[in-house]
C-alpha atoms as a PDB file:
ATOM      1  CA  UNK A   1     -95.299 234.814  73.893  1.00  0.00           C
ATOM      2  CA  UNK A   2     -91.857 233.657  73.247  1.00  0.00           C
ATOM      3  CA  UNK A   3     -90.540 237.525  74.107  1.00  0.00           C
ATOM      4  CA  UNK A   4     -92.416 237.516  77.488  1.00  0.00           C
ATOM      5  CA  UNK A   5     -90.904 234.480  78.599  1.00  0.00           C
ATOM      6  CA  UNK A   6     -87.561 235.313  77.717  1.00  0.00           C
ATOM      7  CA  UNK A   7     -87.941 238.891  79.218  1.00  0.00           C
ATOM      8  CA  UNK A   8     -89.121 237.253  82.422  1.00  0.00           C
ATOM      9  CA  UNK A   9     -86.651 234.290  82.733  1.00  0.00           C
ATOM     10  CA  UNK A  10     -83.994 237.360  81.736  1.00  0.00           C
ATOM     11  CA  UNK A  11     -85.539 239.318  84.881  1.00  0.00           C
ATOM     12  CA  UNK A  12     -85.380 236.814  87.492  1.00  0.00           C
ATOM     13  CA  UNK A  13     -82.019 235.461  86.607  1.00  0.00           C
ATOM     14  CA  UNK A  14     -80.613 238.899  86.721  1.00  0.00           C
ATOM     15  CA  UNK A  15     -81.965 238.264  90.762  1.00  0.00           C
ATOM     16  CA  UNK A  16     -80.589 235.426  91.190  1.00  0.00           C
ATOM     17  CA  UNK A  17     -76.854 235.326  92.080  1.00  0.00           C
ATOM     18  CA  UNK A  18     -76.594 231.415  93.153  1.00  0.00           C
ATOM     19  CA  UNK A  19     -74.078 231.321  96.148  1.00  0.00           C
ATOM     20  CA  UNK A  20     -72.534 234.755  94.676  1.00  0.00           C
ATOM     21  CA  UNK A  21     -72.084 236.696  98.021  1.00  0.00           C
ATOM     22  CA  UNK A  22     -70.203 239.570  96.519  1.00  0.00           C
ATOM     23  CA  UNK A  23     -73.285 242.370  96.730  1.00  0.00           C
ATOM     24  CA  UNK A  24     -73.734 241.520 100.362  1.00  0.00           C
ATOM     25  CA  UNK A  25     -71.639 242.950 103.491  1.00  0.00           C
ATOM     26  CA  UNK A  26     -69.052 240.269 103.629  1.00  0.00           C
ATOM     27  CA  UNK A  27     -68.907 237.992 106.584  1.00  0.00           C
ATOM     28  CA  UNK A  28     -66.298 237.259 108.577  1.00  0.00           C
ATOM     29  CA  UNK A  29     -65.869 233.365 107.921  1.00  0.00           C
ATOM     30  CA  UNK A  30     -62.413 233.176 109.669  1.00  0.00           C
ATOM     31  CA  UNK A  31     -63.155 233.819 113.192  1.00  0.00           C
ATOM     32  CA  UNK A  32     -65.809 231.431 115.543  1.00  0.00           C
ATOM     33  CA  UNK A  33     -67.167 232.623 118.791  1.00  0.00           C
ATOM     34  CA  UNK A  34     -67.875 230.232 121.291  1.00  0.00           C
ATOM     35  CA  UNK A  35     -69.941 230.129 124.124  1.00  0.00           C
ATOM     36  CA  UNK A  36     -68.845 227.594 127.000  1.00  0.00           C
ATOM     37  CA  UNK A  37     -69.560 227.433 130.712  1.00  0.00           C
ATOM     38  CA  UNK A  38     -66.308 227.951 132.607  1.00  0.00           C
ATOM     39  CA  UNK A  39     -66.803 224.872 135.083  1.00  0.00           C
ATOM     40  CA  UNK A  40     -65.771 223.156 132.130  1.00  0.00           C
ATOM     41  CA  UNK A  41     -62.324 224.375 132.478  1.00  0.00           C
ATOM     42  CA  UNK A  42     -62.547 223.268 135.886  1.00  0.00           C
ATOM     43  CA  UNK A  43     -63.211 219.717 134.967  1.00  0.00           C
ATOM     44  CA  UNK A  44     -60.493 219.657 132.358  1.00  0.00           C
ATOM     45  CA  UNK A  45     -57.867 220.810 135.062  1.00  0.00           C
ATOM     46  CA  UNK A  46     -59.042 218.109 137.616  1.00  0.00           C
ATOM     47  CA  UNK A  47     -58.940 215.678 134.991  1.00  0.00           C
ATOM     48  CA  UNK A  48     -55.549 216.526 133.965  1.00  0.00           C
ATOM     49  CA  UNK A  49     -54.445 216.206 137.787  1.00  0.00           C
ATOM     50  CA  UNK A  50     -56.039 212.774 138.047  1.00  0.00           C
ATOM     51  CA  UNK A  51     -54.817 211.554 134.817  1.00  0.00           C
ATOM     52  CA  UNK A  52     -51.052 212.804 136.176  1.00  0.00           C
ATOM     53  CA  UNK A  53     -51.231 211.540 139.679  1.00  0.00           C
ATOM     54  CA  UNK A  54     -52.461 207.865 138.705  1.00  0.00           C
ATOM     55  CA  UNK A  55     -49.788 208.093 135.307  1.00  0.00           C
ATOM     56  CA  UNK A  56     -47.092 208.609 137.897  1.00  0.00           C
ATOM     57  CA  UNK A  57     -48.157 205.889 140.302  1.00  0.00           C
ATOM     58  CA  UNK A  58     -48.569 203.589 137.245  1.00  0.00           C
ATOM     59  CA  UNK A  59     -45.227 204.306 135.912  1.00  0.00           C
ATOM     60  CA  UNK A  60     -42.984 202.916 139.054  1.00  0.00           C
ATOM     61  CA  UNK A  61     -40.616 199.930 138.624  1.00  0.00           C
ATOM     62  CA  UNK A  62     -38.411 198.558 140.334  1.00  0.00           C
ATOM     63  CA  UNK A  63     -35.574 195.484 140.309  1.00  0.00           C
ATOM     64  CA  UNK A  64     -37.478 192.193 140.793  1.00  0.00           C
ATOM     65  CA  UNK A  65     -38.274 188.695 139.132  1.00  0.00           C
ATOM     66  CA  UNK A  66     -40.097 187.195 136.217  1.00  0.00           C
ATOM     67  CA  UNK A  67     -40.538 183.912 134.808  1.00  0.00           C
ATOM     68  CA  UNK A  68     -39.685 182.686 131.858  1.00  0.00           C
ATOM     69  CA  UNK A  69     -42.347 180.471 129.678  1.00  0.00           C
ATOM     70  CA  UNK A  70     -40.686 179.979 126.629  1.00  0.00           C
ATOM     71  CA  UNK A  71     -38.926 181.165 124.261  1.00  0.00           C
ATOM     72  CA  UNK A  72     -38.963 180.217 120.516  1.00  0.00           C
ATOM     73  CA  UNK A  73     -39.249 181.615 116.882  1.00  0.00           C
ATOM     74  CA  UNK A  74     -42.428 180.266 116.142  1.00  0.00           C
ATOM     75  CA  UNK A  75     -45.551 183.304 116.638  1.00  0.00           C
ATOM     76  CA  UNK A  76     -48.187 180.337 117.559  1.00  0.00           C
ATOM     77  CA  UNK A  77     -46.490 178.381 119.704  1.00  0.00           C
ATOM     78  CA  UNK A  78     -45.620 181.658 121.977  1.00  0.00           C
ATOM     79  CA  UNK A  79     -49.374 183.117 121.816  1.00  0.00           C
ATOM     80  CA  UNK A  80     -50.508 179.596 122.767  1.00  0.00           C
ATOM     81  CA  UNK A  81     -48.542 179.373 125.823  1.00  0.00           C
ATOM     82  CA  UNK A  82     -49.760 183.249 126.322  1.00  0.00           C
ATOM     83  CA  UNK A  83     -53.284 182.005 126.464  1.00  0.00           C
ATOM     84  CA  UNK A  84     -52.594 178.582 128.818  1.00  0.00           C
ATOM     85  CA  UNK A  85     -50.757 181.305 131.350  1.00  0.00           C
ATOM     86  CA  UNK A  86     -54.254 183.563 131.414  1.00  0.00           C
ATOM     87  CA  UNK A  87     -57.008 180.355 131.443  1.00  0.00           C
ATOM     88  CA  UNK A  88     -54.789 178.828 134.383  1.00  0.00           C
ATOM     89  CA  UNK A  89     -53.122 181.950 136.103  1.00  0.00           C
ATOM     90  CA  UNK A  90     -55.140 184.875 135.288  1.00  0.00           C
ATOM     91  CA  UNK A  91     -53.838 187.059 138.228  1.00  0.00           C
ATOM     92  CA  UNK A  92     -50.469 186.506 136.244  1.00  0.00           C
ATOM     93  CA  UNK A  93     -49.693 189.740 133.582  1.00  0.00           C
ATOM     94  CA  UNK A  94     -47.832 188.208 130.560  1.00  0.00           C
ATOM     95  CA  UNK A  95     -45.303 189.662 128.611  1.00  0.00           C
ATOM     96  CA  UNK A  96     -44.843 188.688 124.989  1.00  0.00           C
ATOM     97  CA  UNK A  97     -41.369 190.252 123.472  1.00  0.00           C
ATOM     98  CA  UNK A  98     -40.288 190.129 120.422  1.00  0.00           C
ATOM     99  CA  UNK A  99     -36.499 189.879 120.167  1.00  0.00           C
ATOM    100  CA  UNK A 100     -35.600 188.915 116.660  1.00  0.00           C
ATOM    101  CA  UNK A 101     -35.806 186.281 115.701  1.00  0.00           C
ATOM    102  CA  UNK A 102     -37.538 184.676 119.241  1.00  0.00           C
ATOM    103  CA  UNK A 103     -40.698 185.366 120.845  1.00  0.00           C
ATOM    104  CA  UNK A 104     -40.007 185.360 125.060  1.00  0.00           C
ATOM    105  CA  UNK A 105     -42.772 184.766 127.371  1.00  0.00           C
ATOM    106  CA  UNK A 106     -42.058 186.276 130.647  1.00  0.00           C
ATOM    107  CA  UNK A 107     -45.439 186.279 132.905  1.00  0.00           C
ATOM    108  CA  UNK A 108     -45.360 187.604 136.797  1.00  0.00           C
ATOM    109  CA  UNK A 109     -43.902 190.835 138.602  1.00  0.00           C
ATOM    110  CA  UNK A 110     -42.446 189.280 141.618  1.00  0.00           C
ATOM    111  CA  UNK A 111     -40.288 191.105 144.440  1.00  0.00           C
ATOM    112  CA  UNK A 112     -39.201 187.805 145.969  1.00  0.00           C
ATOM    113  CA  UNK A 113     -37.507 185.195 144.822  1.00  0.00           C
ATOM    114  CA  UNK A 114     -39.693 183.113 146.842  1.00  0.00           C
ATOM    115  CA  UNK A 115     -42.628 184.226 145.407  1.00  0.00           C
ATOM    116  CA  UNK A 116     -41.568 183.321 141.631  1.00  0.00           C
ATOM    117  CA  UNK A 117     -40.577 179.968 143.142  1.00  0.00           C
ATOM    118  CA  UNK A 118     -44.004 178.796 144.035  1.00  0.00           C
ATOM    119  CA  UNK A 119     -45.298 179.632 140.858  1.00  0.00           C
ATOM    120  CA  UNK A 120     -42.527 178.075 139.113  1.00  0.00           C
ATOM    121  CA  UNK A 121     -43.335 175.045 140.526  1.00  0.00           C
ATOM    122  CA  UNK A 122     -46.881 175.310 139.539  1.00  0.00           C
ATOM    123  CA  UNK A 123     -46.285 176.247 135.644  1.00  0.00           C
ATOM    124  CA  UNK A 124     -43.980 173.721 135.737  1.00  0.00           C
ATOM    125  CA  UNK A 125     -46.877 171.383 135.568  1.00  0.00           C
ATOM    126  CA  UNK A 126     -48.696 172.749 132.251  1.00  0.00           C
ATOM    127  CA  UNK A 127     -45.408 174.065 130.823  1.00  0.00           C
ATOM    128  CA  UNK A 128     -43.085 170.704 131.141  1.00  0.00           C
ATOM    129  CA  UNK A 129     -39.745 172.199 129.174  1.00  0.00           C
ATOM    130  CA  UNK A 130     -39.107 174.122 131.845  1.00  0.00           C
ATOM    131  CA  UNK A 131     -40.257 177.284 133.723  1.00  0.00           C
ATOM    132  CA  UNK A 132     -37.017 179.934 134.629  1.00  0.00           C
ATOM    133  CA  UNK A 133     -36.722 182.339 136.730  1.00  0.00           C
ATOM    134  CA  UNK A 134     -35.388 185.590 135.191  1.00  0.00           C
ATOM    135  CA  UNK A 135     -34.074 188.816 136.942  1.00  0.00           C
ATOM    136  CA  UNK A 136     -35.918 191.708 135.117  1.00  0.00           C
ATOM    137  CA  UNK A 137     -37.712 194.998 135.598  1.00  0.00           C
ATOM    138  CA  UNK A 138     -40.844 195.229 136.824  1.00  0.00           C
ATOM    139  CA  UNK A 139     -44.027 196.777 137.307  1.00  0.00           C
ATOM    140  CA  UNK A 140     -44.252 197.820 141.198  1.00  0.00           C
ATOM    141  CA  UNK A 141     -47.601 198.457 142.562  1.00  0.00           C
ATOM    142  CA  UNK A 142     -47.805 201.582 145.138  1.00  0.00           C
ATOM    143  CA  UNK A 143     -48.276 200.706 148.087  1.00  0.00           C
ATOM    144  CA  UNK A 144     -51.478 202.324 149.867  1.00  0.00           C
ATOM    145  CA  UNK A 145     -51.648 203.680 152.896  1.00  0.00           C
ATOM    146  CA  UNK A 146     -53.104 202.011 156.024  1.00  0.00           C
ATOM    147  CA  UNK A 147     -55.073 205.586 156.545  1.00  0.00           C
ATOM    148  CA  UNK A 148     -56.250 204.742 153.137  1.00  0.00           C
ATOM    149  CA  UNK A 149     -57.814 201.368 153.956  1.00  0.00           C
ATOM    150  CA  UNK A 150     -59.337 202.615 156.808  1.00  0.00           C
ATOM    151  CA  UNK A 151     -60.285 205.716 155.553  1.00  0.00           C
ATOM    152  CA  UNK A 152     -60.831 205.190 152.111  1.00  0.00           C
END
């Protein structure tokens, strides 16, 4: 009994070649084929050109004004003010730099001095140290066209 059982787990492990690949053809493992519609490609390129054109329009800047909320070396204080600016002015971007060892908060993107002016005098109001006006870089929105707001 014991010899038959040996012979026959002797004859089917001599089958068995777990993962052992080596007495098949061998398969190319390296290479993958794939199969993809080519409007695909299409997409990707019009993406690409969209992502580009509105990149570039994003990118513009140009010489302008910025106001000053404060500036001090304490993290809190500066992220406070950050949050009063966007509760009370949320049409206001804020700009939180880091220039060691003071935090600046700069908010607005104003071509006129004018501009800046009115909304210096209302910050003043929930900022009461004192709001300045700064000349800086900033972000300058394109200008559409008027065949664009007709025609849009």
């Amino acid at each position: 009994m014991k010899s038959i059982l040996f012979l026959a787990s002797l004859f089917f492990s001599s089958i068995l070649f777990a993962q052992d690949t080596t007495w098949r053809k061998p398969i190319d493992s390296v290479s993958v084929i794939v199969h993809k519609d080519a409007r695909l490609d299409m997409l990707v390129k019009k993406q690409i050109q969209i992502n580009e054109e509105t990149s570039r329009e994003a990118r513009k800047v140009g010489k302008g004004f910025r106001l000053m909320i404060i500036n001090t070396n304490k993290r809190d204080e500066a992220l406070a003010a950050k949050t009063k600016v966007y509760t009370y002015f949320p049409e206001l971007k804020a700009y939180l730099l880091y220039q060691s060892p003071y935090f600046k908060l700069k908010v607005g993107n104003f071509k006129e001095r004018k501009d800046a002016e009115d909304y210096q005098k209302r910050l003043n109001v929930y900022f009461p140290k004192g709001v300045f006006i700064m000349n800086d870089v900033i972000e300058v929105k394109p200008e559409k066209n008027i065949d664009d707001a007709i025609n849009p």
